[in-house]
C-alpha atoms as a PDB file:
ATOM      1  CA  UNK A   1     131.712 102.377 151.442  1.00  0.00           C
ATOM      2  CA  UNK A   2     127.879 102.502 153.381  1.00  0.00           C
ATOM      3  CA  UNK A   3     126.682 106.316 153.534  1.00  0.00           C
ATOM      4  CA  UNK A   4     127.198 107.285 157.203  1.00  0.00           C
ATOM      5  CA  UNK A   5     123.789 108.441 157.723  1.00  0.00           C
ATOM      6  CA  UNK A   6     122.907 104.220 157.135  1.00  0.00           C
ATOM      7  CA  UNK A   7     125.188 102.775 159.632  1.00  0.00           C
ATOM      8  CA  UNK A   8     126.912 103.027 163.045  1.00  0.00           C
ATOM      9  CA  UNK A   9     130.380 100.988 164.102  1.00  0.00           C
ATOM     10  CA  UNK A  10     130.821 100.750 167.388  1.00  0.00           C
ATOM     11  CA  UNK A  11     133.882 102.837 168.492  1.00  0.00           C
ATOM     12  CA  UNK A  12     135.957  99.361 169.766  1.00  0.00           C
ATOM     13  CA  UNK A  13     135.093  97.922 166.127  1.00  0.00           C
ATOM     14  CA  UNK A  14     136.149 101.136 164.620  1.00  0.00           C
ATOM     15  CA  UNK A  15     139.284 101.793 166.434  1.00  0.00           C
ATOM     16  CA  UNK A  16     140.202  98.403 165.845  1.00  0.00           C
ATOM     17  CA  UNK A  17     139.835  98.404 162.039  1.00  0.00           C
ATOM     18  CA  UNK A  18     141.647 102.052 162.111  1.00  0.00           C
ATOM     19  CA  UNK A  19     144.544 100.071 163.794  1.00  0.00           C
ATOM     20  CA  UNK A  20     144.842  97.645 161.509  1.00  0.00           C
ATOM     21  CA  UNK A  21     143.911  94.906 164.826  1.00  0.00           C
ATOM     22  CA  UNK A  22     141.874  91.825 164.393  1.00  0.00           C
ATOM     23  CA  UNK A  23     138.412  91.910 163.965  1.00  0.00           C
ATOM     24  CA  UNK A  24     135.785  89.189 163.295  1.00  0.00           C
ATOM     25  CA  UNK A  25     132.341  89.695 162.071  1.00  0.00           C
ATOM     26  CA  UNK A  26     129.425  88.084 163.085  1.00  0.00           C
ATOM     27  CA  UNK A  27     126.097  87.399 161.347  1.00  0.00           C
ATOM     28  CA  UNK A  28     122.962  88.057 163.724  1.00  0.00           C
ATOM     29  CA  UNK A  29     120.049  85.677 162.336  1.00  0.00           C
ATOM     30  CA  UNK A  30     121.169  82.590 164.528  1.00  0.00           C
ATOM     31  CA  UNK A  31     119.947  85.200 167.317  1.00  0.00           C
ATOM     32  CA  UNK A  32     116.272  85.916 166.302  1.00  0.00           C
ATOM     33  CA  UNK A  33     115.854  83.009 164.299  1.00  0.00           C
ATOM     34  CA  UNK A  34     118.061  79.867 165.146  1.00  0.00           C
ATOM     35  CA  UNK A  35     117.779  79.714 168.835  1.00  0.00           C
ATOM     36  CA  UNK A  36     114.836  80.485 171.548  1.00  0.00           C
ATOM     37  CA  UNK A  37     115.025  82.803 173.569  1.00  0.00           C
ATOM     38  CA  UNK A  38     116.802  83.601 176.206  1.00  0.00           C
ATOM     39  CA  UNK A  39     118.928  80.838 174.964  1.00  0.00           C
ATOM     40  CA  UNK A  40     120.018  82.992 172.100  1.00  0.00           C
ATOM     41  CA  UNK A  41     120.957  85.913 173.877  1.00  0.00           C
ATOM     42  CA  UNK A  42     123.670  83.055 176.041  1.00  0.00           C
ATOM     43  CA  UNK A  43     125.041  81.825 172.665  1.00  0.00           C
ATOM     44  CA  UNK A  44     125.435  85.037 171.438  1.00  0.00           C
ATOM     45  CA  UNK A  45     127.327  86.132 174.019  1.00  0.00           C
ATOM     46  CA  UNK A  46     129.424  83.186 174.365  1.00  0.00           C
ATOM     47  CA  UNK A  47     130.147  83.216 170.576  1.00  0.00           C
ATOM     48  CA  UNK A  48     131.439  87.381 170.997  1.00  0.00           C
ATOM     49  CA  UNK A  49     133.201  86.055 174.362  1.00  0.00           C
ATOM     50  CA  UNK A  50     135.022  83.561 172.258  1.00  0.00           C
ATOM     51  CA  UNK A  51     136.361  85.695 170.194  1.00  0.00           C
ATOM     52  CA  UNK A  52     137.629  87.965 172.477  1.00  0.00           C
ATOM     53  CA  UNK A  53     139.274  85.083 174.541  1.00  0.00           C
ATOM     54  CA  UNK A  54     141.129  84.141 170.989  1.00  0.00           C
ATOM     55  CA  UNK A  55     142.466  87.441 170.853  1.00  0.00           C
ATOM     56  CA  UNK A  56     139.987  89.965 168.165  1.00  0.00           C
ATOM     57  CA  UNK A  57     137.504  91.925 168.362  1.00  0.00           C
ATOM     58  CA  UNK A  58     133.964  91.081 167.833  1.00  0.00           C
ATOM     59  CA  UNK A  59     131.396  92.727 165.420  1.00  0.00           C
ATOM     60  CA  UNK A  60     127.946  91.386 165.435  1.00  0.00           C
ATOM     61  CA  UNK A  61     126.515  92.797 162.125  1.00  0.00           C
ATOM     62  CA  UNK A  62     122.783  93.640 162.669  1.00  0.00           C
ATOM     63  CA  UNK A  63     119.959  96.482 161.278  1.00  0.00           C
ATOM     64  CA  UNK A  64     118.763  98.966 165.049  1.00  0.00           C
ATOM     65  CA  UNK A  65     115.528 101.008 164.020  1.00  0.00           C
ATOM     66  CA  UNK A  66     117.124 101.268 160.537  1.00  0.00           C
ATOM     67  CA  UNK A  67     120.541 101.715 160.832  1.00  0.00           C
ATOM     68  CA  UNK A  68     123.137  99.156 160.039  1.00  0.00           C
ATOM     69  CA  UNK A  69     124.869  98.310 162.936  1.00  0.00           C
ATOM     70  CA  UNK A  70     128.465  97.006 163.335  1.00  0.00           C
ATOM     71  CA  UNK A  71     129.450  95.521 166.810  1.00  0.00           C
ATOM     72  CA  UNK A  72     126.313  96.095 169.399  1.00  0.00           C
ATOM     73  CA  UNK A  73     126.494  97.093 172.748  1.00  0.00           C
ATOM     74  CA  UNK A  74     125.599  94.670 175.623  1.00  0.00           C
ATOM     75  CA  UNK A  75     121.874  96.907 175.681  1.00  0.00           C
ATOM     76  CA  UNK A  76     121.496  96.149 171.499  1.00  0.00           C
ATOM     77  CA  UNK A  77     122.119  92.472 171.898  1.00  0.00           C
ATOM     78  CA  UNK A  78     119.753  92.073 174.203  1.00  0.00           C
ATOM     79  CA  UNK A  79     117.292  94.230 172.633  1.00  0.00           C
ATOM     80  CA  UNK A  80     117.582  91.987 169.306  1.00  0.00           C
ATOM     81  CA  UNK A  81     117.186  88.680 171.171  1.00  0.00           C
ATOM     82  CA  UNK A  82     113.992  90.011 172.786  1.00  0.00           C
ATOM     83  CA  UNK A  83     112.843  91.217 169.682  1.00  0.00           C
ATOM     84  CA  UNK A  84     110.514  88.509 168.197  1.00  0.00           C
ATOM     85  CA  UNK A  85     109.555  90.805 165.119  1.00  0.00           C
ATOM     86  CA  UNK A  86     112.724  91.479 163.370  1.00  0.00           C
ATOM     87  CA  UNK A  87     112.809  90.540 160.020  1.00  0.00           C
ATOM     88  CA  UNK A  88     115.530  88.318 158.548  1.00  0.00           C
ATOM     89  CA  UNK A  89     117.191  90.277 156.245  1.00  0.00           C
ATOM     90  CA  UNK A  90     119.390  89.057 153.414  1.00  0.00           C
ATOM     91  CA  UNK A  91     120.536  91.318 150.435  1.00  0.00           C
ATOM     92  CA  UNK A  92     117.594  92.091 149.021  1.00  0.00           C
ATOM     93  CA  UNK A  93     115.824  93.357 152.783  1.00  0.00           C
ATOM     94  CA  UNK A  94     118.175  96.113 153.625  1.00  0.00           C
ATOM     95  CA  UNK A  95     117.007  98.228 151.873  1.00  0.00           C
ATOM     96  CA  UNK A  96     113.483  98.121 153.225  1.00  0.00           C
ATOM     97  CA  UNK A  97     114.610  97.475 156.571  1.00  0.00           C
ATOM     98  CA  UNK A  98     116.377 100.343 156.680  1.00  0.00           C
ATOM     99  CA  UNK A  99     113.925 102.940 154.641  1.00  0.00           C
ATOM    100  CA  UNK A 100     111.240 101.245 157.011  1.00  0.00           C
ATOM    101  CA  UNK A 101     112.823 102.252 160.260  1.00  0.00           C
ATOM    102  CA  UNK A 102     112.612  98.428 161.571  1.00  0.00           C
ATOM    103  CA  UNK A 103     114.827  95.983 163.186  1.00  0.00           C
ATOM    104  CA  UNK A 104     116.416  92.898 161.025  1.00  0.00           C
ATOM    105  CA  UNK A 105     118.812  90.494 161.712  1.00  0.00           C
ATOM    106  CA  UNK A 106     121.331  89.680 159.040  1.00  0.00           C
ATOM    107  CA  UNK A 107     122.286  86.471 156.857  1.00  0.00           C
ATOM    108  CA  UNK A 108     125.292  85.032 155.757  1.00  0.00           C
ATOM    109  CA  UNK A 109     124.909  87.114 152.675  1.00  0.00           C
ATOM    110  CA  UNK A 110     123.931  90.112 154.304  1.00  0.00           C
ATOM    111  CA  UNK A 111     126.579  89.925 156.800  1.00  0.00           C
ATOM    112  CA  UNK A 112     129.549  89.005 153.968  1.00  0.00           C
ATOM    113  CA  UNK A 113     128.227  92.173 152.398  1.00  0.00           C
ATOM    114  CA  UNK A 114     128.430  94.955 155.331  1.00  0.00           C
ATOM    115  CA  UNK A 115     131.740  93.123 156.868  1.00  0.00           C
ATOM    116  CA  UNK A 116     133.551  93.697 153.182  1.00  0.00           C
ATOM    117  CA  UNK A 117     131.605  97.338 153.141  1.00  0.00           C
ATOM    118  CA  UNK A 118     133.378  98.212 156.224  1.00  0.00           C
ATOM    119  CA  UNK A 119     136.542  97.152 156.352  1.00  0.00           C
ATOM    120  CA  UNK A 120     136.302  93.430 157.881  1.00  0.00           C
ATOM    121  CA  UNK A 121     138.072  90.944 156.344  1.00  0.00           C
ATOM    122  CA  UNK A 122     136.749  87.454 158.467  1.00  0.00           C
ATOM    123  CA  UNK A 123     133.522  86.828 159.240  1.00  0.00           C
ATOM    124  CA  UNK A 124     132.530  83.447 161.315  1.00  0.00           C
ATOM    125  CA  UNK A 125     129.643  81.786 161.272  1.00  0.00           C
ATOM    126  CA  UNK A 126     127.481  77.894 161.825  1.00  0.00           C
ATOM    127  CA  UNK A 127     126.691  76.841 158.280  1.00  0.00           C
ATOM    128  CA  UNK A 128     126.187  78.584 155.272  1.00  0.00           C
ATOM    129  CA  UNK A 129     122.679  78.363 152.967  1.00  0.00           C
ATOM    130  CA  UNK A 130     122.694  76.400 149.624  1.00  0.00           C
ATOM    131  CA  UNK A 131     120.821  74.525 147.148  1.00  0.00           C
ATOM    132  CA  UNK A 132     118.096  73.459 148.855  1.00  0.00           C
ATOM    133  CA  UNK A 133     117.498  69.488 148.265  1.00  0.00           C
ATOM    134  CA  UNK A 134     115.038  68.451 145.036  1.00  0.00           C
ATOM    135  CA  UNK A 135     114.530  71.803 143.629  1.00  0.00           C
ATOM    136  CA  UNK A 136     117.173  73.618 141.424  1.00  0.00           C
ATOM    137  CA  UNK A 137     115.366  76.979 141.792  1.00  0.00           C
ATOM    138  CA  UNK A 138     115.402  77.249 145.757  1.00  0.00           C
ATOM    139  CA  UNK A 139     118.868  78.343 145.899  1.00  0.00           C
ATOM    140  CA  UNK A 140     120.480  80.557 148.577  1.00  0.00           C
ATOM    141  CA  UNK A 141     121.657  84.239 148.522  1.00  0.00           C
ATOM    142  CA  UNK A 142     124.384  83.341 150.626  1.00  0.00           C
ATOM    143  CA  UNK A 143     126.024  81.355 147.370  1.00  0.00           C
ATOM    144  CA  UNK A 144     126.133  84.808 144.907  1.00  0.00           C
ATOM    145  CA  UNK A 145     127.275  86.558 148.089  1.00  0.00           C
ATOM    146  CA  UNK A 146     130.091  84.160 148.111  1.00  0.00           C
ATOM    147  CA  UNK A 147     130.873  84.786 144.061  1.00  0.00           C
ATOM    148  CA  UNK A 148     131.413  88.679 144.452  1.00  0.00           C
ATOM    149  CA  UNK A 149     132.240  89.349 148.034  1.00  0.00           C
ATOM    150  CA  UNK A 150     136.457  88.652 148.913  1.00  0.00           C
ATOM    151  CA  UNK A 151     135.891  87.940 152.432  1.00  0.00           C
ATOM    152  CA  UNK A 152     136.922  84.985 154.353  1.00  0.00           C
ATOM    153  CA  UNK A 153     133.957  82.946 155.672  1.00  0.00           C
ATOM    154  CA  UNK A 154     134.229  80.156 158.621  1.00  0.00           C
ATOM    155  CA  UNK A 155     131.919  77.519 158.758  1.00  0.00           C
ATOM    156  CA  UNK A 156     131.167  74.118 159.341  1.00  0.00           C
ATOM    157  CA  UNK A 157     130.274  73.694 155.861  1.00  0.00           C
ATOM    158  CA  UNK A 158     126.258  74.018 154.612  1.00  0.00           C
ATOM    159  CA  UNK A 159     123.245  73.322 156.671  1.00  0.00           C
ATOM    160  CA  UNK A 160     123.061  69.780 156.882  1.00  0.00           C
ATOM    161  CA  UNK A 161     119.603  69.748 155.702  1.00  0.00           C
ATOM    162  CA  UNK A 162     121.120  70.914 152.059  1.00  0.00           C
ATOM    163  CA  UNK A 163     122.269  69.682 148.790  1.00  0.00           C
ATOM    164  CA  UNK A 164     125.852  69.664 149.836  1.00  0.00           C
ATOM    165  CA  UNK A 165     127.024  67.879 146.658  1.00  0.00           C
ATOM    166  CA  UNK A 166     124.719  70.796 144.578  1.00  0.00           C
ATOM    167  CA  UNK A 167     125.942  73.407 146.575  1.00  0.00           C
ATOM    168  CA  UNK A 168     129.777  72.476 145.926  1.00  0.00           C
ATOM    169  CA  UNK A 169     129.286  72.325 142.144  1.00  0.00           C
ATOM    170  CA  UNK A 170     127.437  75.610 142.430  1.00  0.00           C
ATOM    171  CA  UNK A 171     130.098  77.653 144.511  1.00  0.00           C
ATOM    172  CA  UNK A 172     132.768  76.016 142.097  1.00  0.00           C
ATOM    173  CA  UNK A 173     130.486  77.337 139.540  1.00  0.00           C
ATOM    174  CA  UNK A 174     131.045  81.005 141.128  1.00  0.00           C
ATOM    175  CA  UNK A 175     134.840  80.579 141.573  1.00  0.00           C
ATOM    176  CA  UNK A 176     134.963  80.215 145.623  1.00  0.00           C
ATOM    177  CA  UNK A 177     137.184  78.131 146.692  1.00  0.00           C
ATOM    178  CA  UNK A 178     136.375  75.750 149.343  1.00  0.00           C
ATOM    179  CA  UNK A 179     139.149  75.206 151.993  1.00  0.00           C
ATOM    180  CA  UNK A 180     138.886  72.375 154.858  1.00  0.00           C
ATOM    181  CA  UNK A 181     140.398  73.245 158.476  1.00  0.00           C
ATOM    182  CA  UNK A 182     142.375  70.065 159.181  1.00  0.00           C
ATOM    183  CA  UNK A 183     140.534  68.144 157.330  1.00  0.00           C
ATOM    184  CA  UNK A 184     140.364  66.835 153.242  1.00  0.00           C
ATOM    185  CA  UNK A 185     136.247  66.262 153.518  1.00  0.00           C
ATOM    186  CA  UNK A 186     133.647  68.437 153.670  1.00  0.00           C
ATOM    187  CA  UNK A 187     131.812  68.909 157.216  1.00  0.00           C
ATOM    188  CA  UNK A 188     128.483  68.016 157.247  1.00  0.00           C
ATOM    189  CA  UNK A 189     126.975  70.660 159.937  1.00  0.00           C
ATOM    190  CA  UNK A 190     126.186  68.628 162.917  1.00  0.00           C
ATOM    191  CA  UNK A 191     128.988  66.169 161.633  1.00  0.00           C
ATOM    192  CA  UNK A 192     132.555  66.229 161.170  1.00  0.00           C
ATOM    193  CA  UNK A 193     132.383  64.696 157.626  1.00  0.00           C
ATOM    194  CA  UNK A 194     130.438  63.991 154.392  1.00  0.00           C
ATOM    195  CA  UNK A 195     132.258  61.915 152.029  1.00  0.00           C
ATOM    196  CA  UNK A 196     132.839  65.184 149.890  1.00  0.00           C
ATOM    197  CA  UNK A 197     136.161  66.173 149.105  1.00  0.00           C
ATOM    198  CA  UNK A 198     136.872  69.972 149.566  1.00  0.00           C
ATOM    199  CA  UNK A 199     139.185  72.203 147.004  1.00  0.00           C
ATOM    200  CA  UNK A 200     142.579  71.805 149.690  1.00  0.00           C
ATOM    201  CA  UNK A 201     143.454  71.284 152.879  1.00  0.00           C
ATOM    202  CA  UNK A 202     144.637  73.804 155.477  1.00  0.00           C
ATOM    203  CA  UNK A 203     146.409  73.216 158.852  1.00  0.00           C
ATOM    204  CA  UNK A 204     146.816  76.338 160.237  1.00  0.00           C
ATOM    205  CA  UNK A 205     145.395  80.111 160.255  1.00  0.00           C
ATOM    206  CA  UNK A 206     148.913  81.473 158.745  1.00  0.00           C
ATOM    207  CA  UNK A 207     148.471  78.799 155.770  1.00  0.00           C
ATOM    208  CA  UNK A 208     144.972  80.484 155.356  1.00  0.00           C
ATOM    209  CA  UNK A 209     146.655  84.167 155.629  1.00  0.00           C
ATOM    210  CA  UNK A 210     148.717  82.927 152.948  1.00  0.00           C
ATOM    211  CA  UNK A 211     146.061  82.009 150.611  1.00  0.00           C
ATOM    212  CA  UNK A 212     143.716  85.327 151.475  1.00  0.00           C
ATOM    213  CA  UNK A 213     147.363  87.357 150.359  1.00  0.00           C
ATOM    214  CA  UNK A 214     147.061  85.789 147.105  1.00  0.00           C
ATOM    215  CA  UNK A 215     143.747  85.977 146.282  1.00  0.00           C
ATOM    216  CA  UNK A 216     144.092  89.969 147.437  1.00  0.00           C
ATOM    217  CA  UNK A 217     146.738  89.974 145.489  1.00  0.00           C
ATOM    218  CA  UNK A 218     145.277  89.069 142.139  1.00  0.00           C
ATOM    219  CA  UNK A 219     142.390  91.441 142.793  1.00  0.00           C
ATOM    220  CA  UNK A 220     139.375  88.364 143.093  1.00  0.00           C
ATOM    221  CA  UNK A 221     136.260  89.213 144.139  1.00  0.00           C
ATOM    222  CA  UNK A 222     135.541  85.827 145.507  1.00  0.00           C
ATOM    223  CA  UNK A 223     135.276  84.898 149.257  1.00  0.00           C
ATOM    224  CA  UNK A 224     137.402  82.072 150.602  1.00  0.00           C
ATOM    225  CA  UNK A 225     135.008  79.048 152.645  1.00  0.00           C
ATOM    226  CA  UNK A 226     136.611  77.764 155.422  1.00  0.00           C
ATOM    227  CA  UNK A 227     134.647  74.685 156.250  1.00  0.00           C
ATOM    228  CA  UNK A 228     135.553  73.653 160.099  1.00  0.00           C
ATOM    229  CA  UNK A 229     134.466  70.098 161.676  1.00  0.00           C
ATOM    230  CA  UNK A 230     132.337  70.384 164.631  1.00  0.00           C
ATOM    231  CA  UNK A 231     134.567  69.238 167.640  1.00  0.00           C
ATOM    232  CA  UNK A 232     134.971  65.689 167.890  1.00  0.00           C
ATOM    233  CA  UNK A 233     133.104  65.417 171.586  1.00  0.00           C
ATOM    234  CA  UNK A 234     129.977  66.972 170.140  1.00  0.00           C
ATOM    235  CA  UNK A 235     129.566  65.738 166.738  1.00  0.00           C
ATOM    236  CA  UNK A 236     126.047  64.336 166.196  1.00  0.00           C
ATOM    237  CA  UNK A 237     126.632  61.213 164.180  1.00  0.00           C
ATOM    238  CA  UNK A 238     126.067  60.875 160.360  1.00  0.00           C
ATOM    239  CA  UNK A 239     123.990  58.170 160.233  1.00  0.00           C
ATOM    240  CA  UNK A 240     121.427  59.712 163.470  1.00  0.00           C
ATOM    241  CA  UNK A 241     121.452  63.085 161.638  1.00  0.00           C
ATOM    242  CA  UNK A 242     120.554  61.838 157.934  1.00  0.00           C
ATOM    243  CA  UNK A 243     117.405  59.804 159.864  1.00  0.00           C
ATOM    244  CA  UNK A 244     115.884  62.604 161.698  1.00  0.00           C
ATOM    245  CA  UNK A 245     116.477  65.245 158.574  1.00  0.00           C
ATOM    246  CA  UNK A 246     114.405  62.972 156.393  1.00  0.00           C
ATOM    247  CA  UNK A 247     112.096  62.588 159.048  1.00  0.00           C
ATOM    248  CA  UNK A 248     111.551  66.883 159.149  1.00  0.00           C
ATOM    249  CA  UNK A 249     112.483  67.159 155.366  1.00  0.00           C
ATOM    250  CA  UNK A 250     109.079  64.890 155.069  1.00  0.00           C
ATOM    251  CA  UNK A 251     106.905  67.404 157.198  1.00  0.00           C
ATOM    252  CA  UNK A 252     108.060  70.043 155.770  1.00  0.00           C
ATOM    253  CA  UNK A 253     106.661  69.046 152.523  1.00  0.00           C
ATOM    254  CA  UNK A 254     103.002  69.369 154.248  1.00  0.00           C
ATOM    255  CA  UNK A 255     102.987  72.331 155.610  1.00  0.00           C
ATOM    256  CA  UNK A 256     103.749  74.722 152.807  1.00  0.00           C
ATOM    257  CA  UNK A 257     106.391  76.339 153.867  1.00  0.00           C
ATOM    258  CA  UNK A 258     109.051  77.853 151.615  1.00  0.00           C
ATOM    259  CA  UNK A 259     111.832  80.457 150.971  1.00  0.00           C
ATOM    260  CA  UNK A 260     113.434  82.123 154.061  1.00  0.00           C
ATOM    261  CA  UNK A 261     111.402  80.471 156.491  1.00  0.00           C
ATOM    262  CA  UNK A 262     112.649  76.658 155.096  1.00  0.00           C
ATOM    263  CA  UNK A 263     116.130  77.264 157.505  1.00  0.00           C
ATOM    264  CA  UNK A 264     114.235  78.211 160.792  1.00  0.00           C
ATOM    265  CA  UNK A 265     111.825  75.985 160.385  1.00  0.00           C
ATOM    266  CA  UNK A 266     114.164  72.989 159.607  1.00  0.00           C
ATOM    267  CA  UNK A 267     116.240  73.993 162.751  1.00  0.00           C
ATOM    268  CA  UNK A 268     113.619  74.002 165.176  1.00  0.00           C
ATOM    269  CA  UNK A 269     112.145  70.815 163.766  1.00  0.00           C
ATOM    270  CA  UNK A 270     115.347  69.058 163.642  1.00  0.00           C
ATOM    271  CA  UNK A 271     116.135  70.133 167.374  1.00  0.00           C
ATOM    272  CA  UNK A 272     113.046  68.958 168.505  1.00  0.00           C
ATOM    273  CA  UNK A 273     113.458  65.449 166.873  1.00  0.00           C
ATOM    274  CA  UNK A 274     116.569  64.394 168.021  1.00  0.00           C
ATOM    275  CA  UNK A 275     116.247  65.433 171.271  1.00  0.00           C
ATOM    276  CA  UNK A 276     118.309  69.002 170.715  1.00  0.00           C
ATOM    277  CA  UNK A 277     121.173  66.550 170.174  1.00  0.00           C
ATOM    278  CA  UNK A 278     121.597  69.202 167.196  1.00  0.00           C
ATOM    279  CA  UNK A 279     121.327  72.314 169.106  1.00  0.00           C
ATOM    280  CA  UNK A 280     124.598  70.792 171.746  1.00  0.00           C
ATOM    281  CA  UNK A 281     126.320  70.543 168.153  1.00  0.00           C
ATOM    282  CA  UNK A 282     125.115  73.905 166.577  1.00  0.00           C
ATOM    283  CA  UNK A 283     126.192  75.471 169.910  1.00  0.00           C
ATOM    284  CA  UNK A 284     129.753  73.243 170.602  1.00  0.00           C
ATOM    285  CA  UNK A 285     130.224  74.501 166.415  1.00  0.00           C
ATOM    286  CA  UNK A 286     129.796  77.813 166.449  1.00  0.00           C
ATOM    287  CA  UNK A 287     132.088  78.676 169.208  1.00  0.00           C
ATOM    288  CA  UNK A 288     134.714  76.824 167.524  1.00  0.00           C
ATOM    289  CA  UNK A 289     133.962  78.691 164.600  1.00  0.00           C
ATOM    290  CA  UNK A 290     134.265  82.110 166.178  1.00  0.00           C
ATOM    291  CA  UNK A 291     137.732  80.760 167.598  1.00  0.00           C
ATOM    292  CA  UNK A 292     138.802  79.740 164.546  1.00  0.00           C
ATOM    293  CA  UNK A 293     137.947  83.117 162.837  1.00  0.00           C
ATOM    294  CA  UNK A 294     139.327  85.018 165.515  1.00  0.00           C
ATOM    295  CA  UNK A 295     142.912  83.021 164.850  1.00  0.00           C
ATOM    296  CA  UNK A 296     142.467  83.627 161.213  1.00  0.00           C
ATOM    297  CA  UNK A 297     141.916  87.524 161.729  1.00  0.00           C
ATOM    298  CA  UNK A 298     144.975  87.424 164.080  1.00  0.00           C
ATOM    299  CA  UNK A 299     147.320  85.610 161.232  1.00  0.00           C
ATOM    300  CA  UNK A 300     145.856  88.587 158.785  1.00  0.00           C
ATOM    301  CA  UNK A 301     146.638  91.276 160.861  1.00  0.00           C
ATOM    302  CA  UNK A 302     149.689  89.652 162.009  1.00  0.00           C
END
């Protein structure tokens, strides 16, 4: 468990997990770094409201003048999605974050890691990082998080902009099993399918209790990916996607820009080619992540 003197749960988030209720966890980066404001500070909102309307609680996981924060008050939200200097923080930032007083905003990784620290058991999300395309070094956190952290993640699959077919050898390489929500193929982001087979199929958030029982029961330290297809009315097509990702993938390559800023930098680019025809699906994603995860946590605690 996190020293108490590092982090604060808000006292709906903590009552719930005391209670054994529902509770779904909620990575912060997507505010400070995957929409503009005051757009993110709507999404956000709409992604905690979403929750609640599914029936759990929400806890948006992010680091207040160096304290790790579970759940934030209407006030912290806001002052995170006005605050154009916190730092993206994945595993390997908390610490400084936090010994540095600062604000940060937390990754898939970083998120997996303070939801398992604290009790949560489902954590929802857009898309999770990967092996980035045509280099076998640039390879996300969020995958080792996946190989040593037993929480359930929902997504709708990796960033589109990704290896996908690297990034499924390398989670099988790290034991995770990757699940698709009524569906056999792997979502591609922005579209409802790859080509990619996933591990199994899963129709329903009690089949998926069933499966997190097991794994808990065998004592795995692996998360379970939940890979969810973006909803059929908001899907940006294959075909339109893979054009306009080449198209930022290719000015990317001039501008010198690497590590943690490749994922912000690809988003805004991508949105800005097609049109935000990928921020409708981001947006129309997410919030049928978050109701997804919030049925999932239900079936848990059920």
């Amino acid at each position: 468990m996190l020293a108490r003197n590092l982090i604060h749960i808000h006292p709906e988030v903590a009552a719930a997990l005391a209670e054994h209720a529902p509770v779904v966890a909620l990575e912060s980066t997507l505010i400070t770094h995957g929409f503009p404001h005051p757009q993110n500070l709507e999404i956000a909102r709409k992604i905690e409201q979403t929750v609640r309307d599914n029936g759990a609680i929400p806890a948006t996981i992010a680091i207040l003048h160096g304290k790790i924060t579970v759940g934030l008050t209407a006030e912290q939200l806001e002052t995170l999605a006005n605050d154009p200097h916190a730092r993206k923080c994945s595993v390997r930032d908390l610490p400084l974050v936090l010994a540095q007083k600062k604000n940060g905003a937390t990754t898939v990784a970083a998120t997996m890691t303070i939801a398992h620290r604290t009790g949560i058991a489902v954590f929802a999300t857009g898309g999770i990082g990967g092996v980035h395309r045509g280099s076998q070094f640039d390879v996300s956190a969020d995958l080792m998080a996946l190989g040593k952290t037993p929480v359930t993640v929902v997504c709708a699959g990796m960033k589109a902009f990704l290896d996908l077919s690297d990034t499924l050898e390398y989670l099988e390489t790290q034991a995770v099993p990757v699940l698709g929500y009524q569906t056999d193929e792997l979502p591609a982001f922005y579209s409802r399918s790859s080509g990619l087979p996933v591990d199994a199929r899963v129709d329903s958030a009690a089949e998926v209790a069933e499966i997190i029982a097991a794994r808990d029961a065998l004592n795995l330290s692996q998360a379970i990916l939940i890979t969810v297809p973006v909803p059929i009315e908001a899907e940006w097509k294959a075909d339109a996607a893979k054009a306009v990702i080449a198209q930022a993938q290719a000015e990317i390559e001039t501008t010198g820009i690497s590590g943690k800023n490749i994922t912000p930098y690809m988003l805004a680019k991508i949105a800005e080619l097609s049109g935000e025809e990928s921020m409708r699906a981001n947006i129309a994603l997410l919030l049928n992540n978050a109701r997804v995860g919030a049925e999932i946590a239900r079936a848990v605690n059920g």
